[in-house]
C-alpha atoms as a PDB file:
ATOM      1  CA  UNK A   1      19.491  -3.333   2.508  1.00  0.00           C
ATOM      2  CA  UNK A   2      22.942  -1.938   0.935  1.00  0.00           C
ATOM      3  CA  UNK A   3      23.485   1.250  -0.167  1.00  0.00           C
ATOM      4  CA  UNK A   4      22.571   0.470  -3.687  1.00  0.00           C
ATOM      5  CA  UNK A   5      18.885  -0.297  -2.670  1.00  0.00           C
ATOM      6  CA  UNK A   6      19.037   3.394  -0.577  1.00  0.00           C
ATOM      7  CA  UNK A   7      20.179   5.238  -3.918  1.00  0.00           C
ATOM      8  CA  UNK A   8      17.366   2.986  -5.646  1.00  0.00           C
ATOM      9  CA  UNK A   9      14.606   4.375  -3.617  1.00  0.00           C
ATOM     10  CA  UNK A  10      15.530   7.638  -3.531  1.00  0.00           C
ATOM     11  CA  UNK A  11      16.157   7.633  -7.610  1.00  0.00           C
ATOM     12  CA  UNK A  12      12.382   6.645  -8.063  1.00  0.00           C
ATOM     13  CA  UNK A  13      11.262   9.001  -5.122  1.00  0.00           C
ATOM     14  CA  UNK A  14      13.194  11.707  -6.625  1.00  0.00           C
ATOM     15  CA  UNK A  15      12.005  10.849 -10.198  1.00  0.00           C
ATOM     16  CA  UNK A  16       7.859  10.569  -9.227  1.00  0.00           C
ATOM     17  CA  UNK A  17       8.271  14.281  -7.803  1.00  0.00           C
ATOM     18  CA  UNK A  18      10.006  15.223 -10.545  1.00  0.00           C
ATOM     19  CA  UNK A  19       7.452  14.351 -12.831  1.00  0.00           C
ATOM     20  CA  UNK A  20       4.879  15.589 -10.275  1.00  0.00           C
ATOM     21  CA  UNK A  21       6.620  18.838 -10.627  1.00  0.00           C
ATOM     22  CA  UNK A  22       6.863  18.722 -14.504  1.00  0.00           C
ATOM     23  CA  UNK A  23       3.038  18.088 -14.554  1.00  0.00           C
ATOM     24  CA  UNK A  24       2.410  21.452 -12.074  1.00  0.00           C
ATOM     25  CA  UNK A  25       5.015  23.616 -14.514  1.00  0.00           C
ATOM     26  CA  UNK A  26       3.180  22.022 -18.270  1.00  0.00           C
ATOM     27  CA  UNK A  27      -0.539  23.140 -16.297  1.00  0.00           C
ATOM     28  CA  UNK A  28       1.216  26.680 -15.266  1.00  0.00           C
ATOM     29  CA  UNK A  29       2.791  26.953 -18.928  1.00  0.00           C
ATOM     30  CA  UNK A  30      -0.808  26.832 -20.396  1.00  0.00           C
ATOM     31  CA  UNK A  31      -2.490  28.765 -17.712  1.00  0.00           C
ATOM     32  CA  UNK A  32      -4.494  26.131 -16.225  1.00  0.00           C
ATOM     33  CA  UNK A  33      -4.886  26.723 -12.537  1.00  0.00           C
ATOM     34  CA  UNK A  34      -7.013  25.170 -11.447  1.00  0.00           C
ATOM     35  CA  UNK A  35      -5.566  21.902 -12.876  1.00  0.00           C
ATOM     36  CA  UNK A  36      -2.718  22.975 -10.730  1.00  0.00           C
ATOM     37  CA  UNK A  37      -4.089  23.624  -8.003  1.00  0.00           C
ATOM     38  CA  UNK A  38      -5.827  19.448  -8.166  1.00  0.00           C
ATOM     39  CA  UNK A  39      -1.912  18.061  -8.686  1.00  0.00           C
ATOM     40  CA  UNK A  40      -0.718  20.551  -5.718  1.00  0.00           C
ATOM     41  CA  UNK A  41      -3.604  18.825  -3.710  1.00  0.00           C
ATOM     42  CA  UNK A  42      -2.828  15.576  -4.962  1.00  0.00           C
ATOM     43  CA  UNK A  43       0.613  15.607  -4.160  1.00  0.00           C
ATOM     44  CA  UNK A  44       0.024  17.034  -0.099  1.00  0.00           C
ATOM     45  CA  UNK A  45      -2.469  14.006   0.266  1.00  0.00           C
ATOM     46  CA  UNK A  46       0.328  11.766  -1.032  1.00  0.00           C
ATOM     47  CA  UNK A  47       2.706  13.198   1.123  1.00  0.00           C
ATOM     48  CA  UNK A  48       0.462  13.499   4.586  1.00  0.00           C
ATOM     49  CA  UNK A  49       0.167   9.741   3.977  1.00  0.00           C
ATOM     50  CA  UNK A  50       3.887   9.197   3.370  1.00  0.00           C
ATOM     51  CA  UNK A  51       4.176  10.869   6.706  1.00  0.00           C
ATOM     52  CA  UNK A  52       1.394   8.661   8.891  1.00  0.00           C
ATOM     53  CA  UNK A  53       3.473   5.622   6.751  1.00  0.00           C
ATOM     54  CA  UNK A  54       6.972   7.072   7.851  1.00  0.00           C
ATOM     55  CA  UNK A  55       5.782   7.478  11.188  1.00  0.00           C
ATOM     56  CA  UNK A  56       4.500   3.627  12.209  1.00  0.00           C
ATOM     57  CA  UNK A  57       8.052   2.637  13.474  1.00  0.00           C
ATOM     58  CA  UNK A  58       7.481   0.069  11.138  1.00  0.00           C
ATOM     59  CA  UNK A  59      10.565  -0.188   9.324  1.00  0.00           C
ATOM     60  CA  UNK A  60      10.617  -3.277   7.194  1.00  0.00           C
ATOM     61  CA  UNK A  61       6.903  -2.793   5.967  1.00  0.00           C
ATOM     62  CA  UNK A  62       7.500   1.558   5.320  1.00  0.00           C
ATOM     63  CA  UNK A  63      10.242  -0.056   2.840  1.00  0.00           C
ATOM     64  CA  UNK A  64       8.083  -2.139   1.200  1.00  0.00           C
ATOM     65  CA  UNK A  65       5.185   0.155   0.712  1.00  0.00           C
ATOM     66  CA  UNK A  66       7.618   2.657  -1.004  1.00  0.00           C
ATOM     67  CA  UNK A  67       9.068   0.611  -3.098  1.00  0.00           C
ATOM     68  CA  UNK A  68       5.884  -1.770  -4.049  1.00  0.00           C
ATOM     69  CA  UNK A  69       5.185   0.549  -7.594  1.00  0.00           C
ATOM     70  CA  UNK A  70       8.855  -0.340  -8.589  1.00  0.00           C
ATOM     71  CA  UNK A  71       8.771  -4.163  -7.164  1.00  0.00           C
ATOM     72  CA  UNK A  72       5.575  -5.121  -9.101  1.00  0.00           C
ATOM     73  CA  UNK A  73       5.388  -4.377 -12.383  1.00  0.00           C
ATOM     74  CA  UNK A  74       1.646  -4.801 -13.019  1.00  0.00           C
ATOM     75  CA  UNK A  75       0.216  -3.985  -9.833  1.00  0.00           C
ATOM     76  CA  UNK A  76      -0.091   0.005  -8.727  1.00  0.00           C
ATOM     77  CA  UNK A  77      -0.418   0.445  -5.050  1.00  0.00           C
ATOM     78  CA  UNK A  78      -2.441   3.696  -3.115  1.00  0.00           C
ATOM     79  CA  UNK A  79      -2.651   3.554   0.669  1.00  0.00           C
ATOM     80  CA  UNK A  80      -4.035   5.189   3.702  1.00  0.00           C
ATOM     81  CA  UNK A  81      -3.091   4.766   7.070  1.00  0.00           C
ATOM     82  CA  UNK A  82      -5.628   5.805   9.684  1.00  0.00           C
ATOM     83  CA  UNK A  83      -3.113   5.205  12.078  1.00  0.00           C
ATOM     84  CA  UNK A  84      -1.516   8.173  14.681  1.00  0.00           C
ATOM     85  CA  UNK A  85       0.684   8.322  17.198  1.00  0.00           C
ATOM     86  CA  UNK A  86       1.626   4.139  17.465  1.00  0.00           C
ATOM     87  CA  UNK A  87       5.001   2.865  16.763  1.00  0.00           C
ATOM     88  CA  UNK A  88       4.351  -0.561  15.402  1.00  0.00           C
ATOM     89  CA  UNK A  89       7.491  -2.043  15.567  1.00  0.00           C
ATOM     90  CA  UNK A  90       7.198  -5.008  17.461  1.00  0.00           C
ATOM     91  CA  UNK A  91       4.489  -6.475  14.351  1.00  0.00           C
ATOM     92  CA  UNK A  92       6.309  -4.925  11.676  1.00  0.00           C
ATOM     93  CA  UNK A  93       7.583  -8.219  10.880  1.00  0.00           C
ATOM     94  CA  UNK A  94       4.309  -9.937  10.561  1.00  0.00           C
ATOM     95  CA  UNK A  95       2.403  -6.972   9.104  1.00  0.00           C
ATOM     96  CA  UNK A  96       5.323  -7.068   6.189  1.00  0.00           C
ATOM     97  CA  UNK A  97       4.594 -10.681   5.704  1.00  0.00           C
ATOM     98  CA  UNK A  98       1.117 -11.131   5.649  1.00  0.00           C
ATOM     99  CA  UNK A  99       1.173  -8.197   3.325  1.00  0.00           C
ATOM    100  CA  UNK A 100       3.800  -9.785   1.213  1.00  0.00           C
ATOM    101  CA  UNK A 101       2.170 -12.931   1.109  1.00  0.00           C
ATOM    102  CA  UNK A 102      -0.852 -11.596  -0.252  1.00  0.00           C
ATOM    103  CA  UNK A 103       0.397  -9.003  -2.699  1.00  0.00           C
ATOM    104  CA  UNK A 104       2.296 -12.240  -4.026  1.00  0.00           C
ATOM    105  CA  UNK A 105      -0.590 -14.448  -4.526  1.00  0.00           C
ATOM    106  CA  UNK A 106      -2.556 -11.699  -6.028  1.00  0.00           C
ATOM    107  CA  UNK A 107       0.571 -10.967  -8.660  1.00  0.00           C
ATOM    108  CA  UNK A 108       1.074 -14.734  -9.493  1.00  0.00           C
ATOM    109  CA  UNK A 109      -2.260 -14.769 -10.766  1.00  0.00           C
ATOM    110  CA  UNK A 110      -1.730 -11.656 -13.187  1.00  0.00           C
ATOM    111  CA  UNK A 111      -0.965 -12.261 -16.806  1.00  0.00           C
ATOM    112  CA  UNK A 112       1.943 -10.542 -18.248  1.00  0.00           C
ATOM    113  CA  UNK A 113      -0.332  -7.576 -20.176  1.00  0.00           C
ATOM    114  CA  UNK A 114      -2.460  -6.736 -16.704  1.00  0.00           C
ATOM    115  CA  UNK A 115      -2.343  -3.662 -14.498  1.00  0.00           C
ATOM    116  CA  UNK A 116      -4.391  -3.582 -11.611  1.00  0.00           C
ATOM    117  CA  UNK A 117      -4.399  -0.962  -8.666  1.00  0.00           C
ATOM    118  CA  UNK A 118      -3.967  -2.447  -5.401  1.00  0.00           C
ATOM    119  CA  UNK A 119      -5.981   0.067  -2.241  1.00  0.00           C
ATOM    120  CA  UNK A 120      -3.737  -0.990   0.828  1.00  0.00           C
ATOM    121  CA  UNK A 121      -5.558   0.878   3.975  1.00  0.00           C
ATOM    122  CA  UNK A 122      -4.309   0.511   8.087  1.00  0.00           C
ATOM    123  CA  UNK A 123      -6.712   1.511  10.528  1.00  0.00           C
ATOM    124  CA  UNK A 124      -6.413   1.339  14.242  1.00  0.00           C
ATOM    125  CA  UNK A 125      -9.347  -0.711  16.271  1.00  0.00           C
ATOM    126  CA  UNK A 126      -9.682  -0.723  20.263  1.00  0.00           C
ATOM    127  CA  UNK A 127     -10.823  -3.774  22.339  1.00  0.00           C
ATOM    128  CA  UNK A 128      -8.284  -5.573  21.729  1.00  0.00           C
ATOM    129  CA  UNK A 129      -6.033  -2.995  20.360  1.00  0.00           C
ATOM    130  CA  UNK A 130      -5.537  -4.440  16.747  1.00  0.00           C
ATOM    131  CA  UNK A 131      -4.324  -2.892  13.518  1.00  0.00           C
ATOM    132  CA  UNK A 132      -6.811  -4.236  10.793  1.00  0.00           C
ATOM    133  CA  UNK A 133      -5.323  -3.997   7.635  1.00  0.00           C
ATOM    134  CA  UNK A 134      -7.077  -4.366   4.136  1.00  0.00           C
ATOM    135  CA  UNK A 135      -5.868  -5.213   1.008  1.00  0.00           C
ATOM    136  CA  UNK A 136      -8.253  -3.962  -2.120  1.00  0.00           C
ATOM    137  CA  UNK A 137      -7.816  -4.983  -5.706  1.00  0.00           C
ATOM    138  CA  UNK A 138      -9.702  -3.864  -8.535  1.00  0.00           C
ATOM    139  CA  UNK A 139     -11.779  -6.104 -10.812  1.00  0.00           C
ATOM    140  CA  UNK A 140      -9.609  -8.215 -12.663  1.00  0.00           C
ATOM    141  CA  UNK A 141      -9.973 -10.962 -10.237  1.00  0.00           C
ATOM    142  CA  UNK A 142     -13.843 -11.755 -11.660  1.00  0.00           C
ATOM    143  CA  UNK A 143     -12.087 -12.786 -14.682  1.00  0.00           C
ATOM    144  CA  UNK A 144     -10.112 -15.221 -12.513  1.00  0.00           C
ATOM    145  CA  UNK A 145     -11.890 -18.232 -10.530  1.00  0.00           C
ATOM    146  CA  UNK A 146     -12.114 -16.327  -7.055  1.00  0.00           C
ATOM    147  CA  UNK A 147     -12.283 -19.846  -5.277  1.00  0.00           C
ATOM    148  CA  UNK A 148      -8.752 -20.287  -5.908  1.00  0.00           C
ATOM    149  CA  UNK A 149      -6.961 -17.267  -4.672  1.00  0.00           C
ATOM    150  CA  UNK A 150      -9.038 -17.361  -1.589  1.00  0.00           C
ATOM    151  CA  UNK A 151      -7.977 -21.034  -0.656  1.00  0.00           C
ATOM    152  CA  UNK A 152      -4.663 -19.929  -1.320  1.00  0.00           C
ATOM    153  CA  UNK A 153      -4.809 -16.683   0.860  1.00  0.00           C
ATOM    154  CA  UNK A 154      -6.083 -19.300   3.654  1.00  0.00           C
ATOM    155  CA  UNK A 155      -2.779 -21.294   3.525  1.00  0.00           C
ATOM    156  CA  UNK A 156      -1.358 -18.720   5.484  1.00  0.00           C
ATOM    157  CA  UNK A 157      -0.360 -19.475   9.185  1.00  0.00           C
ATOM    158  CA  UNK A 158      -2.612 -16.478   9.996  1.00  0.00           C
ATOM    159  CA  UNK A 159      -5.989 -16.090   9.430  1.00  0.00           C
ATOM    160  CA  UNK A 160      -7.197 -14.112   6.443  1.00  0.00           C
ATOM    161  CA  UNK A 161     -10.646 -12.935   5.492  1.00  0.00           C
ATOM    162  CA  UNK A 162     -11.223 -12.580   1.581  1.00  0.00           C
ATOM    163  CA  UNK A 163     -14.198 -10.590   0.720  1.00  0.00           C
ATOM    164  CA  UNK A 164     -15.800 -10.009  -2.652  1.00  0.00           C
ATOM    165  CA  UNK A 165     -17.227  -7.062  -3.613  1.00  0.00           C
ATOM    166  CA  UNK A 166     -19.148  -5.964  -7.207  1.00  0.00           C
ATOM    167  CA  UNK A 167     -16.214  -3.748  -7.788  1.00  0.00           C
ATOM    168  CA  UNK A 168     -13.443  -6.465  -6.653  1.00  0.00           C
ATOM    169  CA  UNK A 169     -11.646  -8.464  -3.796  1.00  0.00           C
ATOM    170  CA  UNK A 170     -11.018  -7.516  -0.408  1.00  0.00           C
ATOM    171  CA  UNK A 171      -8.265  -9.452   1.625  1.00  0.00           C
ATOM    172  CA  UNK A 172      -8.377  -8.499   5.204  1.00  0.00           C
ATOM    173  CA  UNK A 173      -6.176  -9.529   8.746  1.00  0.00           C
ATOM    174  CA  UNK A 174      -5.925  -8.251  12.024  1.00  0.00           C
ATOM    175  CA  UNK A 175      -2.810  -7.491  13.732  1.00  0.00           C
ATOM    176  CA  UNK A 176      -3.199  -7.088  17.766  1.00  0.00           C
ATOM    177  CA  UNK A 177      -0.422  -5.285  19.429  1.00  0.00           C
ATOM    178  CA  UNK A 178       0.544  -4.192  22.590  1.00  0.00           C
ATOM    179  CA  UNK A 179      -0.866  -1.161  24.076  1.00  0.00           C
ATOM    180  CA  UNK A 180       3.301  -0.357  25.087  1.00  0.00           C
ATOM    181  CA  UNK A 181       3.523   0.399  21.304  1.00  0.00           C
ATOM    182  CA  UNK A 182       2.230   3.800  21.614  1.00  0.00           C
ATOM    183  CA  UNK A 183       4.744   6.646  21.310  1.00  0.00           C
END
């Protein structure tokens, strides 16, 4: 990463609060509080997440997640990390790619007019110490043959579990780690 990308990321950061913040002023301007009060909220979930996400000492996959809204064009990401406390740095690497890999299977088989929201969500699991890390995306994919993008999520060199719901598809991998990971 140059120092192009840096003042990239921090140009869309810095634009998404900015609009964030134009939202909170319009509300204020027309005296609706308690509208305010939901996008003040909004925007301190957002940001305890950012921190859980800023604090995995995983460096390469933290870069991805905050730039994935400006990377895909019609896919939105959310995410949660149940994770505390763990520096993940020696899976970062294959966290980022498994990730990847899906996220890029999922967009290949988007047509140029979709937008779908991708749910990305890290939890920590004991016995073995694992992170298991889910993958959501919304609908769309019952309009696609399901079949297909789950063979092709099993082409991986690491195991993936595609699940689908009513409401979706669930891709899902486990990532064991070493207990010396913890901070």
């Amino acid at each position: 990463m140059d120092e192009k990308d840096v003042v990239d990321i921090l140009q869309h950061y810095r634009h998404d609060l900015m609009n964030d913040l134009q939202i909170v002023y319009g509300y204020l301007s027309m005296g609706k509080v308690d509208n305010v009060t939901k996008k003040i909220s909004e925007r301190l979930i957002k940001d305890n997440e950012e921190r859980k996400l800023l604090n995995l000492g995983a460096a390469k996959f933290t870069l991805w997640v905050i730039r994935f809204n400006h990377i895909y064009d019609r896919l939105h990401l959310n995410y949660q990390i149940h994770i505390e406390d763990k520096q993940l740095h020696d899976v970062d690497d294959r966290l980022t790619k498994q990730s990847i890999a899906i996220i890029d299977k999922i967009n290949a088989f988007c047509r140029p007019e979709d937008q779908f929201e991708i749910k990305l969500e890290l939890a920590e699991k004991q016995n073995p110490a694992r992170i298991e890390v889910s993958i959501f995306v919304d609908d769309y994919l019952h309009i696609l043959d399901n079949q297909i993008i789950k063979e092709t999520c099993m082409e991986q060199e690491n195991e993936i579990y595609v699940f689908e719901t009513s409401d979706g598809l669930t891709f899902h991998f486990p990532i064991l780690y070493s207990v010396r990971g913890e901070k």
